[in-house]
C-alpha atoms as a PDB file:
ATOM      1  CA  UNK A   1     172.026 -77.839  29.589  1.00  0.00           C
ATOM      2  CA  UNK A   2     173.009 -80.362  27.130  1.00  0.00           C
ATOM      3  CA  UNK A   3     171.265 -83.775  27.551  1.00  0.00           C
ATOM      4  CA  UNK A   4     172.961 -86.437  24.804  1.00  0.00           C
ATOM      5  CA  UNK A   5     174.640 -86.119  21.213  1.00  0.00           C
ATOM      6  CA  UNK A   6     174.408 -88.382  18.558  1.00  0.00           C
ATOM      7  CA  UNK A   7     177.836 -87.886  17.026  1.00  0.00           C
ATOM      8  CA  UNK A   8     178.767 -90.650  14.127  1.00  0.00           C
ATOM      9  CA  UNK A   9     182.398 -92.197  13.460  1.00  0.00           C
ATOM     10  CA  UNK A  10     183.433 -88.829  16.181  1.00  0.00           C
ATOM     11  CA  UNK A  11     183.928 -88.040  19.904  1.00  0.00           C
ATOM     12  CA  UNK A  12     182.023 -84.694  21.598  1.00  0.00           C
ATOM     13  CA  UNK A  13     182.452 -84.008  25.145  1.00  0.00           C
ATOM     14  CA  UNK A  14     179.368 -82.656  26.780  1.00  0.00           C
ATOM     15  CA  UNK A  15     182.378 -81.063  29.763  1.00  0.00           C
ATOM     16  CA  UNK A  16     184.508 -78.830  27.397  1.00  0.00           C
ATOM     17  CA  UNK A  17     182.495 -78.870  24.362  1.00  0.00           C
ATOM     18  CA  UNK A  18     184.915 -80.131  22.141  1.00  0.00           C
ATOM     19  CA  UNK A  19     183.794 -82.049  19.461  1.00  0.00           C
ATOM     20  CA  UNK A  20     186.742 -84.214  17.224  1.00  0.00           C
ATOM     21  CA  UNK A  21     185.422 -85.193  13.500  1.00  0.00           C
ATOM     22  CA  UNK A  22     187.335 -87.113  10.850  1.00  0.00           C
ATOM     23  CA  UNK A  23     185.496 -87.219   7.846  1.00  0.00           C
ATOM     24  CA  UNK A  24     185.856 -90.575   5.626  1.00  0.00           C
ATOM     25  CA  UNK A  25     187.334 -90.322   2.171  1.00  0.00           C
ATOM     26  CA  UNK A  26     183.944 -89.295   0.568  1.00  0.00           C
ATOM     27  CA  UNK A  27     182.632 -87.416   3.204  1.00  0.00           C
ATOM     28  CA  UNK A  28     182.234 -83.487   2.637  1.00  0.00           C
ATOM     29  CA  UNK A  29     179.834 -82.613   5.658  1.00  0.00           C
ATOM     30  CA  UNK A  30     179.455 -84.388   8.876  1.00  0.00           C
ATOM     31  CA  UNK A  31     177.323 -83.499  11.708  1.00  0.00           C
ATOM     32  CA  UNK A  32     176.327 -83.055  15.211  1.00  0.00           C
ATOM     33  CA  UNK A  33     173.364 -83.469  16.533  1.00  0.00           C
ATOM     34  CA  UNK A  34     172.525 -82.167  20.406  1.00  0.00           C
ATOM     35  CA  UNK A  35     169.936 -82.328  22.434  1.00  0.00           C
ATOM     36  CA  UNK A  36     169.246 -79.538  25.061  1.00  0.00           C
ATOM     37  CA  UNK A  37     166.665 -78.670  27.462  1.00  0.00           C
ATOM     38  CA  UNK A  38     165.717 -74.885  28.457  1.00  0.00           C
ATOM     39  CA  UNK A  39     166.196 -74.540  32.215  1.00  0.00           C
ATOM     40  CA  UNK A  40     165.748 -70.992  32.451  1.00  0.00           C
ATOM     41  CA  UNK A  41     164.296 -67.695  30.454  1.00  0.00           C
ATOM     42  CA  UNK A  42     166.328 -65.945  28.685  1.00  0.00           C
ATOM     43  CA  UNK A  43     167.891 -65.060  25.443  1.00  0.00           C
ATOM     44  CA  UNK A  44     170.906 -67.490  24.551  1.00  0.00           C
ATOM     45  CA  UNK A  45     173.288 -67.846  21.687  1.00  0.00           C
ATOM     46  CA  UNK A  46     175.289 -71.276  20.638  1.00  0.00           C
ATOM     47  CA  UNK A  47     178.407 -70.339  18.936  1.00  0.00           C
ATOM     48  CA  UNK A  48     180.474 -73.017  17.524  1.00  0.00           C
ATOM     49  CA  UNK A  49     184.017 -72.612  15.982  1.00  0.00           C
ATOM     50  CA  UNK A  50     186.935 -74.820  14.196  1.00  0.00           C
ATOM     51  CA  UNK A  51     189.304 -74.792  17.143  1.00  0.00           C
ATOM     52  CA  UNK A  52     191.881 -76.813  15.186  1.00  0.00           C
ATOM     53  CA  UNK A  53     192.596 -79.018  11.803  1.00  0.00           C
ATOM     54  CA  UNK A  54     194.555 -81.693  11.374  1.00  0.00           C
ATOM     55  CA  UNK A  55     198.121 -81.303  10.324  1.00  0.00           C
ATOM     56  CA  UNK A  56     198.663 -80.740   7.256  1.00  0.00           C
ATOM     57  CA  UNK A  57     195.543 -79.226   6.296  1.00  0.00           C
ATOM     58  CA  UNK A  58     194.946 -76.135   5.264  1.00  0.00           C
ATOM     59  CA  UNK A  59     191.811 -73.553   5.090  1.00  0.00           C
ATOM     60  CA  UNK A  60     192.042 -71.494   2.420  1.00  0.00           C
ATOM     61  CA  UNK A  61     188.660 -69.598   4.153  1.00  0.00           C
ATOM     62  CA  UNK A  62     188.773 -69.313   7.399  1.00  0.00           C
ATOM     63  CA  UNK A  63     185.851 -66.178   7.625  1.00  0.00           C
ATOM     64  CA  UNK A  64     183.489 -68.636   7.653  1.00  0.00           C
ATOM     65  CA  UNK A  65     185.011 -70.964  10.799  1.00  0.00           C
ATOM     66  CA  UNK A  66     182.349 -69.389  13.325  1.00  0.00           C
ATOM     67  CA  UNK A  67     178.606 -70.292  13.380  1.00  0.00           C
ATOM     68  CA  UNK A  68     176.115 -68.989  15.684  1.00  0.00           C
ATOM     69  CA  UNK A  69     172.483 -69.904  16.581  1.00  0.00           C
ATOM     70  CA  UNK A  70     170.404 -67.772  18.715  1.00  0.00           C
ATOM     71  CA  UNK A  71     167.542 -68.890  21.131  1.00  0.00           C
ATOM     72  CA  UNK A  72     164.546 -67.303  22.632  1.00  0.00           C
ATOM     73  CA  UNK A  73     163.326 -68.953  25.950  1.00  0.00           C
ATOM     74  CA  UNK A  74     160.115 -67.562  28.236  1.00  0.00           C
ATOM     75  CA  UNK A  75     159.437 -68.496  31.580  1.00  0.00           C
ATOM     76  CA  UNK A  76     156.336 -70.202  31.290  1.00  0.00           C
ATOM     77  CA  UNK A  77     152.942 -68.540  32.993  1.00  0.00           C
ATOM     78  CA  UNK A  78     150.345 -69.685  35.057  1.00  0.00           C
ATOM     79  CA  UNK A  79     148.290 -67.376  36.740  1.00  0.00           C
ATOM     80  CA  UNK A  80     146.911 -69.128  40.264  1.00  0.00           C
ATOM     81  CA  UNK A  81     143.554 -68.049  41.840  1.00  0.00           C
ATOM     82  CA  UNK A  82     142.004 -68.693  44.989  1.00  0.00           C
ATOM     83  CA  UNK A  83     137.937 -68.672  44.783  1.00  0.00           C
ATOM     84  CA  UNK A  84     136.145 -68.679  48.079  1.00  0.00           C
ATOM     85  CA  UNK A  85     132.166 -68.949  48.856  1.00  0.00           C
ATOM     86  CA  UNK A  86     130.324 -70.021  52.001  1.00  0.00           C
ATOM     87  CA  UNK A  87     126.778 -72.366  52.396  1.00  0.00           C
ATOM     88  CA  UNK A  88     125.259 -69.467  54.159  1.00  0.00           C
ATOM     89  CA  UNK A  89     126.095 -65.868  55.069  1.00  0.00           C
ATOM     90  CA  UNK A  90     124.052 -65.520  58.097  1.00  0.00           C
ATOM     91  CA  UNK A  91     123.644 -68.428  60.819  1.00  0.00           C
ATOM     92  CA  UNK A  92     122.958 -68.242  64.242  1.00  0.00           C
ATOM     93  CA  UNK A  93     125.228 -69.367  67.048  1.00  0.00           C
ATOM     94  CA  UNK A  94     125.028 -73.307  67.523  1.00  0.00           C
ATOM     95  CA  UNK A  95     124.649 -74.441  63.448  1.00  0.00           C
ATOM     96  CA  UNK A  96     126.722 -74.962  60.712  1.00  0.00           C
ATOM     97  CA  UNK A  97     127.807 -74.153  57.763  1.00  0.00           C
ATOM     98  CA  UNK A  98     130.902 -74.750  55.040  1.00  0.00           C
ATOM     99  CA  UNK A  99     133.150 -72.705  53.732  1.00  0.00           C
ATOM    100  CA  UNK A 100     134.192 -73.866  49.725  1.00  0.00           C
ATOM    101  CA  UNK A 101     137.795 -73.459  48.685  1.00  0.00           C
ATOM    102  CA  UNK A 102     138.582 -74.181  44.883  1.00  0.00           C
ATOM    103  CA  UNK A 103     142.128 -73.001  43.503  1.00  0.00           C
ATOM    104  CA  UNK A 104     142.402 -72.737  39.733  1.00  0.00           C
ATOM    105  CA  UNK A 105     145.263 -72.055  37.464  1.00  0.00           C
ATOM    106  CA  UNK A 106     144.031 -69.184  34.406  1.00  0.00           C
ATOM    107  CA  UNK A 107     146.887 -69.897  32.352  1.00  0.00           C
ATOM    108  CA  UNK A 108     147.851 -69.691  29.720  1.00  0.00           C
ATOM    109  CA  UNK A 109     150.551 -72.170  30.206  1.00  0.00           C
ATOM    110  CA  UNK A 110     149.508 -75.711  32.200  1.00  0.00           C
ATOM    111  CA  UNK A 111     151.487 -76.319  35.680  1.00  0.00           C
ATOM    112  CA  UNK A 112     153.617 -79.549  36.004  1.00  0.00           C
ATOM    113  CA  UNK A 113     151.985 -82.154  37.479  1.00  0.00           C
ATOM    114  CA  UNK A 114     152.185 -82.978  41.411  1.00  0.00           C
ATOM    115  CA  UNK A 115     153.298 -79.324  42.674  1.00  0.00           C
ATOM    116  CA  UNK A 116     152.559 -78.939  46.161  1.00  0.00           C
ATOM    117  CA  UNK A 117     150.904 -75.504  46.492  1.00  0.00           C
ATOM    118  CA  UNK A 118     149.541 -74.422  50.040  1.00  0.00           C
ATOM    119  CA  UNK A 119     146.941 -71.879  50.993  1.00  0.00           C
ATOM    120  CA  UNK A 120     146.594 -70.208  54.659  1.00  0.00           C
ATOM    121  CA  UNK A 121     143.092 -70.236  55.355  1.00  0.00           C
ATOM    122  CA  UNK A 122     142.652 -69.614  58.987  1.00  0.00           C
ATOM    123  CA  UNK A 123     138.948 -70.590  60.878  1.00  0.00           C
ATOM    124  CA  UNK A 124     138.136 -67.453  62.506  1.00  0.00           C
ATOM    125  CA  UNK A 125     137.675 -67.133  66.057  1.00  0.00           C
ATOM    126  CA  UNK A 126     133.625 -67.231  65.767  1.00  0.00           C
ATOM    127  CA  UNK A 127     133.870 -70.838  64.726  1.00  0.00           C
ATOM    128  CA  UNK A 128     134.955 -74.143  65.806  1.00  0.00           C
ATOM    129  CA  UNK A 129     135.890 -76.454  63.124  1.00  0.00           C
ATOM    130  CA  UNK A 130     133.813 -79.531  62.263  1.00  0.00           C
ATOM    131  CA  UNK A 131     135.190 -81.368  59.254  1.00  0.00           C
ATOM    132  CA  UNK A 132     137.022 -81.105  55.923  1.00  0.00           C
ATOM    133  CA  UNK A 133     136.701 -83.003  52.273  1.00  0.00           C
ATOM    134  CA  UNK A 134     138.089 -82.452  49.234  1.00  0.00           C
ATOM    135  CA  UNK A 135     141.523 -82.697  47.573  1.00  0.00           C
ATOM    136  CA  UNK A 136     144.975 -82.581  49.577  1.00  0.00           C
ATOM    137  CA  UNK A 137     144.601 -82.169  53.067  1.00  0.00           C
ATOM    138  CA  UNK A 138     143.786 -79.633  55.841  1.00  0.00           C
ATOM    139  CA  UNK A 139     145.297 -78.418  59.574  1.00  0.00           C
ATOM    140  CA  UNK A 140     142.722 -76.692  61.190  1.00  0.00           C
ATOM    141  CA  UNK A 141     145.454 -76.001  64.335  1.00  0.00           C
ATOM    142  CA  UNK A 142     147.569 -73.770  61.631  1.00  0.00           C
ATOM    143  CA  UNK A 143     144.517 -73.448  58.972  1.00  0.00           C
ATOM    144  CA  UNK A 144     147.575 -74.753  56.066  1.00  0.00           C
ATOM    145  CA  UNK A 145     145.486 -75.935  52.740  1.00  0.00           C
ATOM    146  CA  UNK A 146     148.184 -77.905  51.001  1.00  0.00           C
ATOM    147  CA  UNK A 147     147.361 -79.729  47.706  1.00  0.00           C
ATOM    148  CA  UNK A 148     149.021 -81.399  45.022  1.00  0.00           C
ATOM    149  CA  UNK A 149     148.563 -79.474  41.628  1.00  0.00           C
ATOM    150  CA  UNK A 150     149.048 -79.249  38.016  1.00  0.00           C
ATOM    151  CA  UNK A 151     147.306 -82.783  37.135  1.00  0.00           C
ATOM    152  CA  UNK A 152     144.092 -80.506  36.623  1.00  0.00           C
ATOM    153  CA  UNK A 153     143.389 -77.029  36.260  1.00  0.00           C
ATOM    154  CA  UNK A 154     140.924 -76.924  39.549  1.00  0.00           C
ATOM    155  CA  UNK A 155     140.901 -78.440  42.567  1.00  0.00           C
ATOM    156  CA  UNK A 156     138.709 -77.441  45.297  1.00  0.00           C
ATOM    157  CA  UNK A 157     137.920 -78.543  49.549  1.00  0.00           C
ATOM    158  CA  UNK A 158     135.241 -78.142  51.650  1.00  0.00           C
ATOM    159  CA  UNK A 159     135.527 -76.717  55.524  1.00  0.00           C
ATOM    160  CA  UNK A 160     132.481 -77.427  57.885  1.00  0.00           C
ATOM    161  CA  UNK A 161     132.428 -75.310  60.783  1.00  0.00           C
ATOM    162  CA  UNK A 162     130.194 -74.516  64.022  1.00  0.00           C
ATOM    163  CA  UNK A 163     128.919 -70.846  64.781  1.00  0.00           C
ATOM    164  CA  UNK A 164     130.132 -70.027  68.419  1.00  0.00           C
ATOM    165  CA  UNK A 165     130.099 -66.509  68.914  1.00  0.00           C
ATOM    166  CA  UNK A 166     127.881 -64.046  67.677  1.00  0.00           C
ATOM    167  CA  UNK A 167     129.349 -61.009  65.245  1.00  0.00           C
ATOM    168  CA  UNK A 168     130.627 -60.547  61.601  1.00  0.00           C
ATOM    169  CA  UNK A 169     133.095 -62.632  60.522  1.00  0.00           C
ATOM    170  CA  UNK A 170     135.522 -62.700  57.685  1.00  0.00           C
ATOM    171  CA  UNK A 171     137.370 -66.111  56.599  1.00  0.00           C
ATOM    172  CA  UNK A 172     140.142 -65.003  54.234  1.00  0.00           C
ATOM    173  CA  UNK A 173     142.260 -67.821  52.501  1.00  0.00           C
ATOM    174  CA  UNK A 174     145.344 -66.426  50.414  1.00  0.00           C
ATOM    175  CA  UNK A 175     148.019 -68.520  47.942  1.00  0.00           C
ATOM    176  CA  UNK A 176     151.517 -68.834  50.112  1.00  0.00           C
ATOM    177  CA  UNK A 177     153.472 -71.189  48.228  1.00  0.00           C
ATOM    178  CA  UNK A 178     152.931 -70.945  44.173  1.00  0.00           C
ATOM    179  CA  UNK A 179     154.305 -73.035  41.430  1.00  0.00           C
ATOM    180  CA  UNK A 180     157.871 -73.119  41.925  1.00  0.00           C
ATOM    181  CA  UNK A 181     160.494 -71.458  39.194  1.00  0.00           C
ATOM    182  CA  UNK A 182     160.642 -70.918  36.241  1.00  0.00           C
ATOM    183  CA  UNK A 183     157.044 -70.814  36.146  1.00  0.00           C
ATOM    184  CA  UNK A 184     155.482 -67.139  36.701  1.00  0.00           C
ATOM    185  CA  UNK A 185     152.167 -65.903  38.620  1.00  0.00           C
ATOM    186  CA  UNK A 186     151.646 -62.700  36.514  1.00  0.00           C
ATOM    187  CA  UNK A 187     148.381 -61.438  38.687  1.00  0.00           C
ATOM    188  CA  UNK A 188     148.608 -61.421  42.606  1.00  0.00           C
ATOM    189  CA  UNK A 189     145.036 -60.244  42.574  1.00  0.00           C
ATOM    190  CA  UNK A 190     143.088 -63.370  43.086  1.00  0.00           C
ATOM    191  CA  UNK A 191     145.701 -65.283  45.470  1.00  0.00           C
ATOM    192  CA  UNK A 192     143.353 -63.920  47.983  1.00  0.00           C
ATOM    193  CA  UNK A 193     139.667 -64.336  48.210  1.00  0.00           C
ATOM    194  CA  UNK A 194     137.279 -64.025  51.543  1.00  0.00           C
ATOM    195  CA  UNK A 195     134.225 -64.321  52.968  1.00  0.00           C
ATOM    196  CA  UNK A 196     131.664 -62.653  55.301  1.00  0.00           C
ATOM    197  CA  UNK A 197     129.557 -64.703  57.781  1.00  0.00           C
ATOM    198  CA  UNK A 198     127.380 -62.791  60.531  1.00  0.00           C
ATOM    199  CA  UNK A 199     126.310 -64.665  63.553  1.00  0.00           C
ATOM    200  CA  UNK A 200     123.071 -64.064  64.927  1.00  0.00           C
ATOM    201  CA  UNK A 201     123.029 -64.633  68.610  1.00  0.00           C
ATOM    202  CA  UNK A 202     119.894 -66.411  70.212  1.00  0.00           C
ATOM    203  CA  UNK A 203     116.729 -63.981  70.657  1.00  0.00           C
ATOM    204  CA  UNK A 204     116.316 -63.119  74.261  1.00  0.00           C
ATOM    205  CA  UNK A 205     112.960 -63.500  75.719  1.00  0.00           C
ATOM    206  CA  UNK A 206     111.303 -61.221  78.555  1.00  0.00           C
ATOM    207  CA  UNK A 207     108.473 -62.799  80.880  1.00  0.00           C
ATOM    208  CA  UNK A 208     107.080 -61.953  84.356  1.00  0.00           C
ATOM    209  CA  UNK A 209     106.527 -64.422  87.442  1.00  0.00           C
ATOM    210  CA  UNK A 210     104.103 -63.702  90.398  1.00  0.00           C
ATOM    211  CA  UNK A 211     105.130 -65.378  93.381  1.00  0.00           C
ATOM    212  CA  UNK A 212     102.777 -63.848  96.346  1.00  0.00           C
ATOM    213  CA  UNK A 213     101.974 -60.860  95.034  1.00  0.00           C
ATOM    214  CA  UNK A 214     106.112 -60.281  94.244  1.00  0.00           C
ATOM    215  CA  UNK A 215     106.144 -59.780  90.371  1.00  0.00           C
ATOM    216  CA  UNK A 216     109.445 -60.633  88.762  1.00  0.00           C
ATOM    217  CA  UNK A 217     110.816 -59.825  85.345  1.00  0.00           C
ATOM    218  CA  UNK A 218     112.849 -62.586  84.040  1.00  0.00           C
ATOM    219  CA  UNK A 219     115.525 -62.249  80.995  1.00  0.00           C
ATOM    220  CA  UNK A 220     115.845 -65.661  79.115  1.00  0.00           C
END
């Protein structure tokens, strides 16, 4: 996509690519300069060609009217990973603990600044959340991580939650949204990392009661 020229004592148009050059007196080269920017990979060739001289003027060569230029573009790569750990793997019902998020781009190539990227990270149903700090924000209701990215190569948050049901649970928070095109995620491994968390329910405790000579066995 062609941004500016810088013609001199001539007229290009950027639309039809025409550009019109009338050399002074003295003059035996002129030139052109443009300025493009790469918008998308792939391999690209710039031809240009003497569509017409003035009248009058002949070219006693005209094999060498056609010039060509060939470009190389690649989609630039940044490989996004999801890192998960947890305060504790084993808690009993009633306490807390914190879940740690941290999203890191591997490269090689550095993401734009400010791209929204969200993670799904959904508090499973042994927990009730507590609180959340860190970067970008959290919805415990649909468990959406999103976060602004690229001005850093980490960012991280922190989930607080509250054991409420005994078992083994597994948080799992995957990548949904990556860096937007032309960039490329060449490893899908690590967009997903999770968890484990068992919940110990409280100890029960067995004791007798004598009430008149009636014994009773009582399950707290």
């Amino acid at each position: 996509r062609d941004l500016h020229s810088f013609p001199t004592r001539r007229s290009s148009d950027l639309t039809t690519g025409y550009w019109t050059a009338t050399p002074g007196a003295a003059e035996n080269v002129v030139n052109l300069n443009i300025v493009a920017q790469v918008v998308a990979p792939g391999n690209f060739t710039l031809t240009s060609t003497i569509a017409a001289l003035s009248a009058g003027v002949t070219d006693p060569n005209p094999n060498n009217n056609v010039s060509q230029a060939s470009l190389s573009a690649f989609a630039p790569v940044a490989d996004l990973a999801i890192f998960k750990s947890v305060s504790t793997n084993s808690v009993a019902v009633g306490q807390q603990l914190t879940f740690q998020l941290e999203l890191q781009n591997l490269g090689p190539d550095a993401a734009p600044p400010a791209q929204l990227v969200t993670i799904h990270d959904a508090i499973p149903a042994g927990f009730q959340y507590v609180s959340s700090a860190g970067s970008g924000s959290y919805d415990p209701a649909s468990g959406l991580w999103m976060v602004a990215f690229g001005s850093t190569n980490s960012v991280s948050i922190s989930i607080s939650v509250k054991a409420a049901a005994g078992g083994s649970w597994t948080n799992t928070a995957t990548i949904i949204t990556n860096l937007p095109p032309p960039f490329i995620d060449p490893n899908s491994t690590n967009d997903t990392a999770s968890a484990v968390v068992t919940v110990l329910k409280p100890a029960l405790t067995l004791s007798t009661a004598n009430q008149g000579g009636v014994f009773s066995l009582l399950l707290s």
